[in-house]
Protein backbone atom coordinates (compact mmCIF):
# COMPACT_ATOMS: atom_id res chain seq x y z
CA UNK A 1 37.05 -12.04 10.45
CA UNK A 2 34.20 -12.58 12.78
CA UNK A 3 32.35 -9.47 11.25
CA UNK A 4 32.97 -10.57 7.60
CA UNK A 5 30.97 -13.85 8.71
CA UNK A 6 27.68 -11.78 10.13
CA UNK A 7 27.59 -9.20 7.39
CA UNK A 8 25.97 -10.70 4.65
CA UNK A 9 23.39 -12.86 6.75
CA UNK A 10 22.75 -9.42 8.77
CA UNK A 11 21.92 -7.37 5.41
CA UNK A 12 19.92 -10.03 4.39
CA UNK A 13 17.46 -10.19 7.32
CA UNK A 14 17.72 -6.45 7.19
CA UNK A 15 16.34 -5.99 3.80
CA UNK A 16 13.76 -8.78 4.18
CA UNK A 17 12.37 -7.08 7.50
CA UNK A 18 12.37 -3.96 5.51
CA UNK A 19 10.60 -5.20 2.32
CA UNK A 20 8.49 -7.21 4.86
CA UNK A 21 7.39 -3.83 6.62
CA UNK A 22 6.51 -1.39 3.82
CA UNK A 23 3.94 -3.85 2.22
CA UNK A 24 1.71 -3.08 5.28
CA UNK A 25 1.92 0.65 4.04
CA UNK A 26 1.23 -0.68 0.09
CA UNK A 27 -1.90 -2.70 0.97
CA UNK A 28 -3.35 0.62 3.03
CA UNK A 29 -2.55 2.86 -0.04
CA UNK A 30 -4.40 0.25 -2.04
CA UNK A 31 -7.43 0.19 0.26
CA UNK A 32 -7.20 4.04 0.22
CA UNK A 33 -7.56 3.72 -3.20
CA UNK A 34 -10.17 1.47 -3.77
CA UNK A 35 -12.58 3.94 -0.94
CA UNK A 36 -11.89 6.84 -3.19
CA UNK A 37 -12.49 5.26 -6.21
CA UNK A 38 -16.02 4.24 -4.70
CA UNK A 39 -16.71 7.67 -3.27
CA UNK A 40 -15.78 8.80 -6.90
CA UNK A 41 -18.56 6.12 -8.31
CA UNK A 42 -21.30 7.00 -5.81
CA UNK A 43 -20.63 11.19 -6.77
CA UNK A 44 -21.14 10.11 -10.16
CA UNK A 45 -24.15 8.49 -9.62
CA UNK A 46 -25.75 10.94 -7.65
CA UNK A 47 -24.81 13.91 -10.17
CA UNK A 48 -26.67 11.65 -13.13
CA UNK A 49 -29.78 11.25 -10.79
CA UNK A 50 -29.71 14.73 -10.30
CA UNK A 51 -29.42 16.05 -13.80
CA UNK A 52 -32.10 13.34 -14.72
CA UNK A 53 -34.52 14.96 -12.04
């Protein structure tokens, strides 16, 4: 009976520690993201001043 009590508050810290951990790895994909799309831009840039040259 004891059990029964702590099961459902125990999943729910569970799942808000989990959800609370993987946006940590979200917001680094994002960054990740973001640099590549800016290494992207700058290629870009360079391969027009180059062609213009």
């Amino acid at each position: 009976m004891n059990m029964k009590k702590l099961l459902l508050p125990l999943t729910i810290i569970g799942v808000l520690l989990l959800s609370a951990c993987s946006n940590g790895e979200t917001e680094k994909k994002e960054d990740s993201k973001k640099d590549k799309t800016e290494s992207v831009e700058k290629k870009k840039e360079t391969d027009k001043k180059d062609n213009n040259e």
